[in-house]
N, C-alpha and C. Protein backbone atom coordinates (compact mmCIF):
# COMPACT_ATOMS: atom_id res chain seq x y z
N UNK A 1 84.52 105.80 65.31
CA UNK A 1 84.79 106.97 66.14
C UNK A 1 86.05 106.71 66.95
N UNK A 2 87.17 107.57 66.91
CA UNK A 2 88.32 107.46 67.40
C UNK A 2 88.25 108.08 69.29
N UNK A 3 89.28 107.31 69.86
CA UNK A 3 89.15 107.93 71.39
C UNK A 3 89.63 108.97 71.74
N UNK A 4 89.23 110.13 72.19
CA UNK A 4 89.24 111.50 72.35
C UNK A 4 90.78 110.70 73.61
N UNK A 5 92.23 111.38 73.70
CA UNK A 5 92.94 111.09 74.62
C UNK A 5 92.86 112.32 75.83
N UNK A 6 92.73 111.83 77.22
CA UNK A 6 92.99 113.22 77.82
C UNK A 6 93.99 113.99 77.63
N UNK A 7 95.35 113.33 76.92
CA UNK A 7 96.19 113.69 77.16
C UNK A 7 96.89 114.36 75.74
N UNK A 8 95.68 115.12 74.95
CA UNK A 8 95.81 115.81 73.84
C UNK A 8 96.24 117.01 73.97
N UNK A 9 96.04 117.83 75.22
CA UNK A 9 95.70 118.92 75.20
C UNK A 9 97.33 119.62 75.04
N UNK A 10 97.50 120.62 74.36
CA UNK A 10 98.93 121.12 74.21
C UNK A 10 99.57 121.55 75.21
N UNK A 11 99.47 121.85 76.19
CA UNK A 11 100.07 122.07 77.66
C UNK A 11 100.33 120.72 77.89
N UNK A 12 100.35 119.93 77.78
CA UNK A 12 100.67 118.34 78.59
C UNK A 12 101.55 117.81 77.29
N UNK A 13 102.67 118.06 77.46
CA UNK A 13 103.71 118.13 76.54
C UNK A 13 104.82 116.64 76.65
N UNK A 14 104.94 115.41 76.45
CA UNK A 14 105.68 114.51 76.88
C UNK A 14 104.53 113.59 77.43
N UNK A 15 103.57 113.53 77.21
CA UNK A 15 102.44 112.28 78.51
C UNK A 15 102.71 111.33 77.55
N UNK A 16 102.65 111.01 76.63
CA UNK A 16 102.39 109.86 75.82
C UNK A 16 102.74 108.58 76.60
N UNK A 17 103.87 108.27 77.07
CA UNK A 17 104.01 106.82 78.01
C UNK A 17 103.25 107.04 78.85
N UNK A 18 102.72 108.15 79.63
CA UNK A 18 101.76 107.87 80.75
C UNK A 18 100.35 107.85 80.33
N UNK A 19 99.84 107.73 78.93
CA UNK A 19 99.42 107.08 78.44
C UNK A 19 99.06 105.81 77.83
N UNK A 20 100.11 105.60 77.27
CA UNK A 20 100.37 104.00 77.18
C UNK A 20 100.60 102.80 78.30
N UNK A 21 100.84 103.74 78.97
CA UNK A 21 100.93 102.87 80.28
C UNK A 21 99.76 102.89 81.17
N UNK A 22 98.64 103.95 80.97
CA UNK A 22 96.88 103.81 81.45
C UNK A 22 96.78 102.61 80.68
N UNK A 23 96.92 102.19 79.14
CA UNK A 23 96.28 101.55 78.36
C UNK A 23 96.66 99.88 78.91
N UNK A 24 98.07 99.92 79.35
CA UNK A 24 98.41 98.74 79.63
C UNK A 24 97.73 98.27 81.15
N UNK A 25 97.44 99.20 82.02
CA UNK A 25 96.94 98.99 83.29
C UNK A 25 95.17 97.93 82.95
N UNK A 26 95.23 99.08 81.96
CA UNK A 26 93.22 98.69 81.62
C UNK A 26 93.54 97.35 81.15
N UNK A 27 94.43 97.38 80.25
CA UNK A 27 94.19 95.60 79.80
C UNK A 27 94.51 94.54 80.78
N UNK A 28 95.36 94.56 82.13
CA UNK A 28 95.79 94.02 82.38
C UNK A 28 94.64 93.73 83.98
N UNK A 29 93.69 94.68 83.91
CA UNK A 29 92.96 94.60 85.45
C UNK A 29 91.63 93.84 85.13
N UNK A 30 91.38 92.75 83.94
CA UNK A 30 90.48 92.04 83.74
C UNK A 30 90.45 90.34 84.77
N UNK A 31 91.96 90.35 84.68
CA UNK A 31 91.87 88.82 85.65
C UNK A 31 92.05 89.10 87.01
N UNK A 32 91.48 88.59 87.63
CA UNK A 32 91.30 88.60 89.46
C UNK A 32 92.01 87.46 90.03
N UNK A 33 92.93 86.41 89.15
CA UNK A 33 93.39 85.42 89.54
C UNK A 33 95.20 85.86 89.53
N UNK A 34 95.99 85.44 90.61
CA UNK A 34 95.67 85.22 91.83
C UNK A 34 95.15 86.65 92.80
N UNK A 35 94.46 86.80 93.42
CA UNK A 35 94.49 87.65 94.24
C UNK A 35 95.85 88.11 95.28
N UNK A 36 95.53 89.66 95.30
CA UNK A 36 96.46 90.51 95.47
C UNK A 36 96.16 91.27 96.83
N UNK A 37 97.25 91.92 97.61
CA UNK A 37 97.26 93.36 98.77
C UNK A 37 98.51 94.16 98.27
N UNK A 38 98.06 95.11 98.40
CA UNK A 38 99.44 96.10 98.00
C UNK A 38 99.37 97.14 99.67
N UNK A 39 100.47 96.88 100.32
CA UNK A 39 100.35 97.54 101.65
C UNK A 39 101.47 98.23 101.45
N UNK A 40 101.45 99.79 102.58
CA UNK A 40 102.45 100.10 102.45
C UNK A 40 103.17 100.11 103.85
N UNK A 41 104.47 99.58 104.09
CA UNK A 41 104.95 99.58 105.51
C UNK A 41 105.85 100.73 105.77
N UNK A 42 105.79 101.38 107.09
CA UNK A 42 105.97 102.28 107.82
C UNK A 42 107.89 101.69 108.08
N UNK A 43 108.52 103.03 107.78
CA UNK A 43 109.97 103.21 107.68
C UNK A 43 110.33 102.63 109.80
N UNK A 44 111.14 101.49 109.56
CA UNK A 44 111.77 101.41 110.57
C UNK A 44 113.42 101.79 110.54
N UNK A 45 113.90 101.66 112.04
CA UNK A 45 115.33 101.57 112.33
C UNK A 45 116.15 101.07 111.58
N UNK A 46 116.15 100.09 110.72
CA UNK A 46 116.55 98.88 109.91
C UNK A 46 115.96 99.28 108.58
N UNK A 47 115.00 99.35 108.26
CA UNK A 47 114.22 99.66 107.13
C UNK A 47 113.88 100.56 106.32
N UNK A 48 113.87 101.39 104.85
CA UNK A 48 112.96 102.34 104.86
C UNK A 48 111.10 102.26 104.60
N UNK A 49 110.79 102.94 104.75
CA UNK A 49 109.58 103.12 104.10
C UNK A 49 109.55 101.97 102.75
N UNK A 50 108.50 101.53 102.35
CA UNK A 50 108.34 100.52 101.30
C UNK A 50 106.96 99.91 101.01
N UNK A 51 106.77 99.27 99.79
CA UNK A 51 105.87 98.89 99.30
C UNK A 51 106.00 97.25 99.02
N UNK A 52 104.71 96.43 99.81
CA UNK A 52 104.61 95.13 99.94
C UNK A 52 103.56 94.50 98.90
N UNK A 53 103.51 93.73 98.03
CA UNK A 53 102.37 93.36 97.15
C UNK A 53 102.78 91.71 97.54
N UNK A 54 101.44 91.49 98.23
CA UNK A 54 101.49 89.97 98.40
C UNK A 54 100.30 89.18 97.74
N UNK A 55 100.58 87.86 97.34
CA UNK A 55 100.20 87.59 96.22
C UNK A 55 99.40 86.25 97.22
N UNK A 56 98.20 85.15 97.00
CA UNK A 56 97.96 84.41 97.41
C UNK A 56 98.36 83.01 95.87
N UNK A 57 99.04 82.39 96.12
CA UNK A 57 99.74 81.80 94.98
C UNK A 57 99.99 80.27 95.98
N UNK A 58 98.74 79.59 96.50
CA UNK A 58 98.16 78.18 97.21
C UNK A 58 98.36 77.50 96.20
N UNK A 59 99.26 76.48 96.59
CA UNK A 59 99.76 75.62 95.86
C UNK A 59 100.69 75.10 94.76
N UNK A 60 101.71 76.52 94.55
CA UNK A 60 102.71 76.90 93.88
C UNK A 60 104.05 76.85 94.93
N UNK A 61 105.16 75.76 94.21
CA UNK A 61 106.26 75.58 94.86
C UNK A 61 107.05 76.75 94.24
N UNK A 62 108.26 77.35 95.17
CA UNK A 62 109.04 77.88 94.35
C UNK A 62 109.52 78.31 92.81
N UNK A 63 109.59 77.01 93.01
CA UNK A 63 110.36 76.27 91.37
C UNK A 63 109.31 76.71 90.55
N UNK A 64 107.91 76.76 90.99
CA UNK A 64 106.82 77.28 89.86
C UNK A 64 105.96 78.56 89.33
N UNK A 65 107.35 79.22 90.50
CA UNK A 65 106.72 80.93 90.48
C UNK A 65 108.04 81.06 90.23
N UNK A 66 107.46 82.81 88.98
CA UNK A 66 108.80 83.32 88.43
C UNK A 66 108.83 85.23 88.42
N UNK A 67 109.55 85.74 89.57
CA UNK A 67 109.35 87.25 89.59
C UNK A 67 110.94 87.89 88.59
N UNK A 68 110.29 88.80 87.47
CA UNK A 68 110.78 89.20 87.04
C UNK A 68 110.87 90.87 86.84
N UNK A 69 111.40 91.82 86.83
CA UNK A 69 111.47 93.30 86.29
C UNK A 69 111.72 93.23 84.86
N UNK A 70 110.51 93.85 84.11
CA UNK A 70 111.14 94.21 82.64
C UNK A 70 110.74 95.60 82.71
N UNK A 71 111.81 96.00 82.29
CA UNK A 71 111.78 97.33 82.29
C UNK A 71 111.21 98.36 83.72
N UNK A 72 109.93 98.77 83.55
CA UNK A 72 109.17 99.17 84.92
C UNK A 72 107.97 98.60 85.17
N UNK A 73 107.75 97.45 84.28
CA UNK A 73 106.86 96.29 84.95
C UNK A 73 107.71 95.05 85.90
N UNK A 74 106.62 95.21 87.02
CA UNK A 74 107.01 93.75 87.76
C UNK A 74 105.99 92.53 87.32
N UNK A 75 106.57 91.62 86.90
CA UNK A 75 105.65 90.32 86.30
C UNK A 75 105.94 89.17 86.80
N UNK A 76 105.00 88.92 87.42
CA UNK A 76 105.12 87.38 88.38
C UNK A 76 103.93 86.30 87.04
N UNK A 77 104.95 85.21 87.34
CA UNK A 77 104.40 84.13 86.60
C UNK A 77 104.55 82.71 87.49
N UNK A 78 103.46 81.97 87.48
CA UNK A 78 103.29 81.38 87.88
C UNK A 78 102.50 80.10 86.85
N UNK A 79 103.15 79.05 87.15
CA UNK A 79 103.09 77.51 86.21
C UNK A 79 103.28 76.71 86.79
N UNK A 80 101.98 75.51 86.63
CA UNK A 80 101.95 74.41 86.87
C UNK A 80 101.58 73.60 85.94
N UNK A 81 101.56 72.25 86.66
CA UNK A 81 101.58 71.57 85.16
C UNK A 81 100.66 70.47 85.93
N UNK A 82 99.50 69.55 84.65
CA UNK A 82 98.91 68.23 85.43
C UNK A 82 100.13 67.18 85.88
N UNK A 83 99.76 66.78 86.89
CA UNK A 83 100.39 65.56 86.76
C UNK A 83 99.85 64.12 86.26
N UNK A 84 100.49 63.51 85.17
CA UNK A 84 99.72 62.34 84.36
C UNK A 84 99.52 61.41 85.04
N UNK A 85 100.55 61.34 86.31
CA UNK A 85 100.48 59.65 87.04
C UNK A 85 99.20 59.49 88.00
N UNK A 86 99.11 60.42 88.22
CA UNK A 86 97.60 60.69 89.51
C UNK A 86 96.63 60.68 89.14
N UNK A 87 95.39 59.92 89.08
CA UNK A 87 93.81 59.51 88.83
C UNK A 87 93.34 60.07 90.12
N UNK A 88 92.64 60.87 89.68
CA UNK A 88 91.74 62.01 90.82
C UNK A 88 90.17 61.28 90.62
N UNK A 89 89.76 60.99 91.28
CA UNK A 89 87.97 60.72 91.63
C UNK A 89 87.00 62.45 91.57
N UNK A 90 87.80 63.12 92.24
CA UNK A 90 87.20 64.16 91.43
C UNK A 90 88.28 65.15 91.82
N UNK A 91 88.50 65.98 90.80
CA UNK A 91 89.38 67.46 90.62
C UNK A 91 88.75 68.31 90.93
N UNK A 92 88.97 69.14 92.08
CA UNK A 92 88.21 70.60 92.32
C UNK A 92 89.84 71.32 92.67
N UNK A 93 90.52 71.00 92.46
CA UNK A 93 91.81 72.70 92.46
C UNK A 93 93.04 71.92 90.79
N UNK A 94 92.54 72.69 90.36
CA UNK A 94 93.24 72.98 88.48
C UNK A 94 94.75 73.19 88.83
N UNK A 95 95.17 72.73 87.87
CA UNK A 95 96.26 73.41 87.40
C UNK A 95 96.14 74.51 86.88
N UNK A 96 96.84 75.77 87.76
CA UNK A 96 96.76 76.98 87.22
C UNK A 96 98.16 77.44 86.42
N UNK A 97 98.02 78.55 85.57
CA UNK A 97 99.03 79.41 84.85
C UNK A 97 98.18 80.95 85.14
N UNK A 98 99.47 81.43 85.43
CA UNK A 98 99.21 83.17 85.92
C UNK A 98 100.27 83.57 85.11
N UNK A 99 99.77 84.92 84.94
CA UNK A 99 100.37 86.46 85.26
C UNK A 99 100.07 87.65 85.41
N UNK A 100 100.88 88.17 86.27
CA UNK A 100 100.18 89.35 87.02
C UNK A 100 101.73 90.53 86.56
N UNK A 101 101.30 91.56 86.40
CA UNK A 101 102.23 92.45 86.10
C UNK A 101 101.43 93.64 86.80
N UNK A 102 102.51 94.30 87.40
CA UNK A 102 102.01 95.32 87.78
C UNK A 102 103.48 96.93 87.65
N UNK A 103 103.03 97.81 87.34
CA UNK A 103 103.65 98.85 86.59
C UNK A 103 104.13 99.84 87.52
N UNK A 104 105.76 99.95 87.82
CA UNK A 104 106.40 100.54 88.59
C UNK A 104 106.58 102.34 88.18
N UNK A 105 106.76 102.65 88.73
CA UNK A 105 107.19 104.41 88.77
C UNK A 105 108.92 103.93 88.66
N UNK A 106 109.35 105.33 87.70
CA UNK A 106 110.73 105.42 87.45
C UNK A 106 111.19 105.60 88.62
N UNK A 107 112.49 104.54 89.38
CA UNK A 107 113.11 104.72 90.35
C UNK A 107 112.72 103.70 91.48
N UNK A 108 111.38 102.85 91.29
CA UNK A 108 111.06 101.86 92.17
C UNK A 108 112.00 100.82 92.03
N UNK A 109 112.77 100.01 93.52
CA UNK A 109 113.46 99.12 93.40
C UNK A 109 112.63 97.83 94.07
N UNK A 110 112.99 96.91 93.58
CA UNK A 110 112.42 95.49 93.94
C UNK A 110 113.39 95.27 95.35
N UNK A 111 113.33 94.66 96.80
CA UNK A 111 114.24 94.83 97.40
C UNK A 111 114.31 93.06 97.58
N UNK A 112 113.10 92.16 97.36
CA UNK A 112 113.34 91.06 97.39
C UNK A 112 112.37 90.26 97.22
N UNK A 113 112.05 89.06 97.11
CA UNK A 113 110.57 87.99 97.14
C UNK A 113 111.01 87.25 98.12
N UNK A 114 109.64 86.96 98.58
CA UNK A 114 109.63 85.88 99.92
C UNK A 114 108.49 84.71 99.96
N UNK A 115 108.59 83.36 99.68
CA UNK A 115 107.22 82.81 99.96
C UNK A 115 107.29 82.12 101.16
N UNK A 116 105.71 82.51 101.50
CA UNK A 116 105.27 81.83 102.95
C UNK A 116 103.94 81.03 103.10
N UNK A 117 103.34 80.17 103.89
CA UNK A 117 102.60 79.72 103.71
C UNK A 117 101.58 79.94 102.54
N UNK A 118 101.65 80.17 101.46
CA UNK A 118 100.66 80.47 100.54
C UNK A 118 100.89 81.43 99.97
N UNK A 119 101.62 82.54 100.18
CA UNK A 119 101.84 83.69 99.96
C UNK A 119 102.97 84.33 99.26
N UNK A 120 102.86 84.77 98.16
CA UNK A 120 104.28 85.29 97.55
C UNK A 120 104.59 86.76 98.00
N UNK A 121 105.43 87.35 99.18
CA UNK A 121 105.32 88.71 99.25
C UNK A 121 106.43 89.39 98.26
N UNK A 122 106.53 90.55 97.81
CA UNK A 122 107.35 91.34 97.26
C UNK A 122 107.81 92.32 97.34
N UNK A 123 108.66 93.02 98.10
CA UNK A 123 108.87 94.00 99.20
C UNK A 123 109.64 95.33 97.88
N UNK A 124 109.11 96.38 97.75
CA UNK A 124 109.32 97.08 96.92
C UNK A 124 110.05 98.52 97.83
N UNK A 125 110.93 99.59 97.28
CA UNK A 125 111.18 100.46 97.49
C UNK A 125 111.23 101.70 96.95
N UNK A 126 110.97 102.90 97.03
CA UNK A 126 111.63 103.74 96.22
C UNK A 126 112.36 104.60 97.02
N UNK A 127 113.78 104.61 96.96
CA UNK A 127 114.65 105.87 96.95
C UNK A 127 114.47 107.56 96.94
N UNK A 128 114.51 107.94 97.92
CA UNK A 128 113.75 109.60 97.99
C UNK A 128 114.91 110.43 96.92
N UNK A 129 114.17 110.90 96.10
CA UNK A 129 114.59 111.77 94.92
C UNK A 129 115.47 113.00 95.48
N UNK A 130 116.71 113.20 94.79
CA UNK A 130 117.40 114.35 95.23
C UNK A 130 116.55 115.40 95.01
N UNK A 131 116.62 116.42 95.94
CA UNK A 131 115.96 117.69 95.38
C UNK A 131 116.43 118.52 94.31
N UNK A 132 116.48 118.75 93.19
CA UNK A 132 117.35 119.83 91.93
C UNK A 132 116.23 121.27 91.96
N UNK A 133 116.82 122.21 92.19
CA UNK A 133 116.87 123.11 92.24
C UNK A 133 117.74 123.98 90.84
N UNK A 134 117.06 124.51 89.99
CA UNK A 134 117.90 125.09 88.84
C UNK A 134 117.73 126.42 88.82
N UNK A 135 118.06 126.99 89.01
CA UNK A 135 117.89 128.74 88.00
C UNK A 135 117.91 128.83 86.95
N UNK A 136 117.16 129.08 86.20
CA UNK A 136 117.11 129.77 85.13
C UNK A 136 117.88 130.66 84.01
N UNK A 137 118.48 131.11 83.74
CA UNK A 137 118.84 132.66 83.14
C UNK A 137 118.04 133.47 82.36
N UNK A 138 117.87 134.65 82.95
CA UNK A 138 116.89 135.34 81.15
C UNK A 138 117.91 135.85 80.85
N UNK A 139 117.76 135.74 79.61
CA UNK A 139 118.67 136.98 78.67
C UNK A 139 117.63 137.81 77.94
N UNK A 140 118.47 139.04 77.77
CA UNK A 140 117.50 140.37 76.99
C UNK A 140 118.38 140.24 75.67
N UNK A 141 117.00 139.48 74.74
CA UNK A 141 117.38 139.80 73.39
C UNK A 141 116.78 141.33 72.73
N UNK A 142 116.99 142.81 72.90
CA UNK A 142 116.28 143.35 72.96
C UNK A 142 117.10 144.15 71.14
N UNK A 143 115.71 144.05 70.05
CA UNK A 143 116.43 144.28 68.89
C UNK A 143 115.21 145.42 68.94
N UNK A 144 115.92 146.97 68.22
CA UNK A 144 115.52 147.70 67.88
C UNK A 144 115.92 147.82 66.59
């Protein structure tokens, strides 16, 4: 049995990526590792309006986190590696490997990454859309 799409219906003319891009959300909201906040901060003097996604990424140096834009995904990766020289009596925090992608709207800008005690923040923006305003024309094709 094939999946009925909502986005069959003939009035909804062009959805197909906003489809494919539900599909990519669903696959991608199975891992809970690292945990995430997506806040949004209030436009200052200095600032506009913007979007913060901070990441808890304990125990990752710089050098081992990697924020990238492809296309209108943001994908943070994060790699570590064992270290062979160190004999642990007992291991309770792993070497982890992440990634987290999360799926931008046309026109979102990345404005920068920051890590802080534990924390990878990612300060996002979007640019307020010109307003376009078009008219129309009718023409009278009128054939008798």
């Amino acid at each position: 049995m094939s999946r009925q799409s909502p986005f069959g219906h003939p009035f909804l003319l062009g959805f197909d990526e906003i489809e494919q891009a539900l599909d990519r959300v669903a696959k991608a909201a199975g891992d809970g590792y690292p945990p995430y906040n997506i806040e949004r901060l209030a436009r200052t003097e200095h600032a506009p309006e913007r979007l913060r996604i901070t990441l808890a990424v304990a125990g990752f140096t710089r050098d081992q986190l990697e924020v990238t834009l492809e296309e209108n995904q943001l994908v943070i990766r994060g790699r570590q590696s064992d270290d062979k020289t160190r004999h642990f009596l007992h291991r309770g925090i792993a070497a982890r490997q992440f990634q987290r992608t999360f799926l931008l709207v046309d026109g979102m800008e990345v404005m920068g990454a920051d890590l802080s005690n534990g924390l990878l923040s990612i300060d996002l923006v979007r640019p307020e859309p010109e307003r376009i305003i078009r008219k129309i024309d009718i023409i009278a094709s009128d054939k008798v």
